[in-house]
C-alpha atoms as a PDB file:
ATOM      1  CA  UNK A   1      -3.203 -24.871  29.444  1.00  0.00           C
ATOM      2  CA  UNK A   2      -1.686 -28.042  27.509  1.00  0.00           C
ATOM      3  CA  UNK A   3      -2.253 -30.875  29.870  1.00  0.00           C
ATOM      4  CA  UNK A   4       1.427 -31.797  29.599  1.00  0.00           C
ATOM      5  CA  UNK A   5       2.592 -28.737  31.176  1.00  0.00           C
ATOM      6  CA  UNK A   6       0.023 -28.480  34.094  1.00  0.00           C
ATOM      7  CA  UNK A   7       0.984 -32.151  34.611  1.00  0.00           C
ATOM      8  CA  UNK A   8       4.693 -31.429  34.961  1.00  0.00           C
ATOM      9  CA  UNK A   9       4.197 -27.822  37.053  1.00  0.00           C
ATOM     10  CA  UNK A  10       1.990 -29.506  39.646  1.00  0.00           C
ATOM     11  CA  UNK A  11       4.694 -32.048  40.019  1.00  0.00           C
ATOM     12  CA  UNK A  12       7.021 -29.881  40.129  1.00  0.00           C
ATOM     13  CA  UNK A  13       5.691 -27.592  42.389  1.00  0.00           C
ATOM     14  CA  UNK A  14       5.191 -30.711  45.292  1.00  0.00           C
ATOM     15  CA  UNK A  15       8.598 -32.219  44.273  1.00  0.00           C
ATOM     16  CA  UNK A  16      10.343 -30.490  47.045  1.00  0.00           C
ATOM     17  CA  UNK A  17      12.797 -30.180  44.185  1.00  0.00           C
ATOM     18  CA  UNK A  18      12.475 -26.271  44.228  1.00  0.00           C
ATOM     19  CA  UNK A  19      12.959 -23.430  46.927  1.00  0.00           C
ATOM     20  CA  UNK A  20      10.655 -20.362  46.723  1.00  0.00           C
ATOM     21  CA  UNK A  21      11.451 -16.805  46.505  1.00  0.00           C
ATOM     22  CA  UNK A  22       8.996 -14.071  46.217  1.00  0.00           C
ATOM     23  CA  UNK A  23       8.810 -10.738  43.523  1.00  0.00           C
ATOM     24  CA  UNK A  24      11.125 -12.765  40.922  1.00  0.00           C
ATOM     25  CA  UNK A  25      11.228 -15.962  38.759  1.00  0.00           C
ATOM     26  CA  UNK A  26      14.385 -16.832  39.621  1.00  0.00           C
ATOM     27  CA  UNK A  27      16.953 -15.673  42.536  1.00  0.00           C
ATOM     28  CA  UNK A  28      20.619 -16.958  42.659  1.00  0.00           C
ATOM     29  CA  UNK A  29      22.562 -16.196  45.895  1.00  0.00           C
ATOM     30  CA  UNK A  30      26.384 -15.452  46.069  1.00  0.00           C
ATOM     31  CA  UNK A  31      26.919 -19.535  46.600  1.00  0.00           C
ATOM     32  CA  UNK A  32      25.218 -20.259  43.773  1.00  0.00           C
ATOM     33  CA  UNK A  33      21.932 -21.472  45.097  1.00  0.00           C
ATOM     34  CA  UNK A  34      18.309 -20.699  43.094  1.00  0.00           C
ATOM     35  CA  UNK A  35      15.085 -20.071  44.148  1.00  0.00           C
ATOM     36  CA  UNK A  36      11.663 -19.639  42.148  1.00  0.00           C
ATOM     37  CA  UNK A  37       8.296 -18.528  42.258  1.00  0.00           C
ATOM     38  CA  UNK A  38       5.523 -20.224  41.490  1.00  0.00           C
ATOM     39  CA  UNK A  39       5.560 -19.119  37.718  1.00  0.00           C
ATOM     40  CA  UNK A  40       9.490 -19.258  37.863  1.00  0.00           C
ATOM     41  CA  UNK A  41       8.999 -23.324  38.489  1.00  0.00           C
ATOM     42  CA  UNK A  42       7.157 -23.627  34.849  1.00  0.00           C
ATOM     43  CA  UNK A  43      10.123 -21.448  33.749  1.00  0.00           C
ATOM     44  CA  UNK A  44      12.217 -23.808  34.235  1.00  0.00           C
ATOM     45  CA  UNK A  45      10.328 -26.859  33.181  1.00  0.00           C
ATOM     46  CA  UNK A  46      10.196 -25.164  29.945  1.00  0.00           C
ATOM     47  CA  UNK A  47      13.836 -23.972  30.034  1.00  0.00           C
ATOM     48  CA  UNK A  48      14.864 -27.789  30.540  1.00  0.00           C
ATOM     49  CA  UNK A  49      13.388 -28.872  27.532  1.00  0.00           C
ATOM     50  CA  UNK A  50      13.981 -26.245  25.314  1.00  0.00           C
ATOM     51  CA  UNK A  51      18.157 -24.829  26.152  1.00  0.00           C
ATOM     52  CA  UNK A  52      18.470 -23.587  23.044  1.00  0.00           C
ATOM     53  CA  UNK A  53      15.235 -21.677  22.558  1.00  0.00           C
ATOM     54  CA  UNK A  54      15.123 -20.261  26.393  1.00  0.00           C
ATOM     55  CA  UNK A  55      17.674 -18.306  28.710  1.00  0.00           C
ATOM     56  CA  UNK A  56      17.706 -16.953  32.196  1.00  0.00           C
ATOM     57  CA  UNK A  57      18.579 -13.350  31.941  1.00  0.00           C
ATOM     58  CA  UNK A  58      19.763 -11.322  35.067  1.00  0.00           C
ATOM     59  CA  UNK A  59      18.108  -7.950  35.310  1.00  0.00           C
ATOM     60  CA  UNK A  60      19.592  -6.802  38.781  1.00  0.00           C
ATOM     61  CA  UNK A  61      19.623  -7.990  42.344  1.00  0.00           C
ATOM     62  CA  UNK A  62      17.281  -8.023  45.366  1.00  0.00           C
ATOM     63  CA  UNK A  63      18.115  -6.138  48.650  1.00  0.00           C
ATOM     64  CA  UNK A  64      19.876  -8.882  49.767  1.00  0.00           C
ATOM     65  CA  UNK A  65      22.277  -9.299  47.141  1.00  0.00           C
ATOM     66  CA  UNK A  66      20.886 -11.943  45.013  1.00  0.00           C
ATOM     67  CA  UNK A  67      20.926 -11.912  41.364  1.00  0.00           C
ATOM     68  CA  UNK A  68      17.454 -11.846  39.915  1.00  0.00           C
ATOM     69  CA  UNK A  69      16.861 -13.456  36.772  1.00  0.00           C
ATOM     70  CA  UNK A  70      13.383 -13.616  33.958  1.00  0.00           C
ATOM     71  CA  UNK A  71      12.970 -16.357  31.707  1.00  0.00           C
ATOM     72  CA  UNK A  72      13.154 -15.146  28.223  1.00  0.00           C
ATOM     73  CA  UNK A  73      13.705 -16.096  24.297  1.00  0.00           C
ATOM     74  CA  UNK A  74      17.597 -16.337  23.130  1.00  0.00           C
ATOM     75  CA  UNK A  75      18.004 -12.852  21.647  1.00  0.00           C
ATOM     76  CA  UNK A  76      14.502 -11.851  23.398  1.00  0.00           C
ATOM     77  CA  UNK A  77      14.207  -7.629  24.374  1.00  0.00           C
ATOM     78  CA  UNK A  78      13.878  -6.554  28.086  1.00  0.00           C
ATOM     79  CA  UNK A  79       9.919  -5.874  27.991  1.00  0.00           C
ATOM     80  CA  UNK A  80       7.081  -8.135  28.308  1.00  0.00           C
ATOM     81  CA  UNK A  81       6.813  -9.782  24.592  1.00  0.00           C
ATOM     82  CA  UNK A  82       9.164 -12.067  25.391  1.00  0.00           C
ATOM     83  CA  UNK A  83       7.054 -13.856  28.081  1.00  0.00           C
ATOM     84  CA  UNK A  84       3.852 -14.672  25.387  1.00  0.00           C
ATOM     85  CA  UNK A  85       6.251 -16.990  23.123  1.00  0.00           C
ATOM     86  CA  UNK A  86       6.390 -18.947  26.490  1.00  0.00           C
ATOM     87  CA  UNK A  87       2.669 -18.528  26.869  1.00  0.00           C
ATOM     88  CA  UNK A  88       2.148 -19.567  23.195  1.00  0.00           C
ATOM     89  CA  UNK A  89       4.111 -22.702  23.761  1.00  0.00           C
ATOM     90  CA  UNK A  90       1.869 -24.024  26.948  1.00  0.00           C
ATOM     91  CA  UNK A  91      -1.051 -22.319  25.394  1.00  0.00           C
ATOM     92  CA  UNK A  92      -2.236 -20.284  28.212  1.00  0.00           C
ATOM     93  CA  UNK A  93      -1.755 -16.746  29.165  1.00  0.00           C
ATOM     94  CA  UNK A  94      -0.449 -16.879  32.674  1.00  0.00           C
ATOM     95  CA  UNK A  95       1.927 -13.497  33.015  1.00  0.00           C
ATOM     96  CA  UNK A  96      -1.191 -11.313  33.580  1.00  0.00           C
ATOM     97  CA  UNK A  97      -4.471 -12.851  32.222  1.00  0.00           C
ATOM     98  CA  UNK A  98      -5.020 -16.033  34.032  1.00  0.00           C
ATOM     99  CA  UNK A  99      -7.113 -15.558  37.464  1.00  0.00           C
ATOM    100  CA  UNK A 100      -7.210 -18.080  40.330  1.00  0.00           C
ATOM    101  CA  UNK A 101      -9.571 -17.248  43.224  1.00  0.00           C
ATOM    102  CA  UNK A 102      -8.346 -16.941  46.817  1.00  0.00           C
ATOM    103  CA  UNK A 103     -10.136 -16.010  49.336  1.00  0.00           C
ATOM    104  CA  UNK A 104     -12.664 -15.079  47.501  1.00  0.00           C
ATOM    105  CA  UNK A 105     -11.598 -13.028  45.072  1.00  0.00           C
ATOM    106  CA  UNK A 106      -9.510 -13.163  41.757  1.00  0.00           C
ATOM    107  CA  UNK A 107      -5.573 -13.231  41.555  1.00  0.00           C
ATOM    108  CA  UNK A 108      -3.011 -13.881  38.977  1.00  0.00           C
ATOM    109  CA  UNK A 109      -0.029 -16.529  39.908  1.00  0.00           C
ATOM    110  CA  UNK A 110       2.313 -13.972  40.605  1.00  0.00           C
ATOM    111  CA  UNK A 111      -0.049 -12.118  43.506  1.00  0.00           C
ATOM    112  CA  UNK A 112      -0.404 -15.361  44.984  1.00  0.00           C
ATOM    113  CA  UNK A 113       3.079 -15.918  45.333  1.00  0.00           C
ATOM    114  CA  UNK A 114       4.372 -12.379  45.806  1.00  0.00           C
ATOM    115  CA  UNK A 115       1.354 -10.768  47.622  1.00  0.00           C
ATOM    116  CA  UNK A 116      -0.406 -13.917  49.646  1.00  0.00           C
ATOM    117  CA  UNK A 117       2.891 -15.765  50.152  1.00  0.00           C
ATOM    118  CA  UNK A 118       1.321 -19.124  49.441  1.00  0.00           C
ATOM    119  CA  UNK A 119       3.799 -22.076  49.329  1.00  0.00           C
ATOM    120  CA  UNK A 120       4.156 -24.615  46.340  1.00  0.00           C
ATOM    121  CA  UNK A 121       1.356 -27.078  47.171  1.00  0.00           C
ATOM    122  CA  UNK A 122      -0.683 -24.708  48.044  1.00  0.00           C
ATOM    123  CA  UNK A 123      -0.578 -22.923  44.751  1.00  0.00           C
ATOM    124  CA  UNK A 124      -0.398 -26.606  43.239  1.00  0.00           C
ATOM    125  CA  UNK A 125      -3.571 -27.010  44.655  1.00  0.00           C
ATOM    126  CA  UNK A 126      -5.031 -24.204  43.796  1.00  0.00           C
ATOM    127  CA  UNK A 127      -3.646 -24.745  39.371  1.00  0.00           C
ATOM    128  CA  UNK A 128      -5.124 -27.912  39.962  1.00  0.00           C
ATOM    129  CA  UNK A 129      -8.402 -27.264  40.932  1.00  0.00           C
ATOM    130  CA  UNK A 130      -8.760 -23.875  38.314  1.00  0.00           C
ATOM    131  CA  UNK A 131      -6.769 -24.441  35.875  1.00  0.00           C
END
């Protein structure tokens, strides 16, 4: 991963700046209020600095209402090709290929968020040390 990127996700991820969700990148309640997982956090980082390369597209709503939303390329088709030009700009494959151990075994990002439930500095720690 480009050094720059892991610098600003770890930060991000112990800013307090973000509120977590689980099973989607992004969740927006009726009030307007988001919420990210782990990989939804780097979404953003790299929706900030590219706007006009990068959109949040809603693709339904949890059970509870909220509008769930995937980071993809402007113009960018609903499948998963339109996470690797993300991937190919912070040169690392993190949607599926990327492992981090926990608890002894191997887990992509999105288990650990989803599945294990671990918070941000957890999962900052855990980037840190394996990424």
């Amino acid at each position: 991963m480009k050094p720059q990127y892991k610098q600003q996700w770890l930060a991000a991820l112990r800013s307090g700046e973000f509120l977590q969700c689980r099973e989607a990148m992004r969740l927006v309640d009726e009030g307007g209020h988001e919420r990210f997982c782990v990989l939804g956090v780097l979404a953003e980082l790299v929706r900030r600095e590219c706007p006009a390369k990068f959109k949040w597209t809603r693709f339904g709503t949890d059970a509870a209402g909220n509008n769930r939303y995937d980071l993809r390329p402007k113009g960018g088709r609903p499948d998963k090709r339109w996470w690797r030009a993300i991937e190919k700009k912070l040169g690392v494959r993190l949607f599926s290929d990327t492992m981090i151990d926990y608890l002894g075994e191997s887990h992509t990002v999105s288990e650990l968020n989803d599945n294990f439930g671990i918070e941000f500095d957890e999962a900052a720690d855990l980037i840190e040390a394996q990424l």
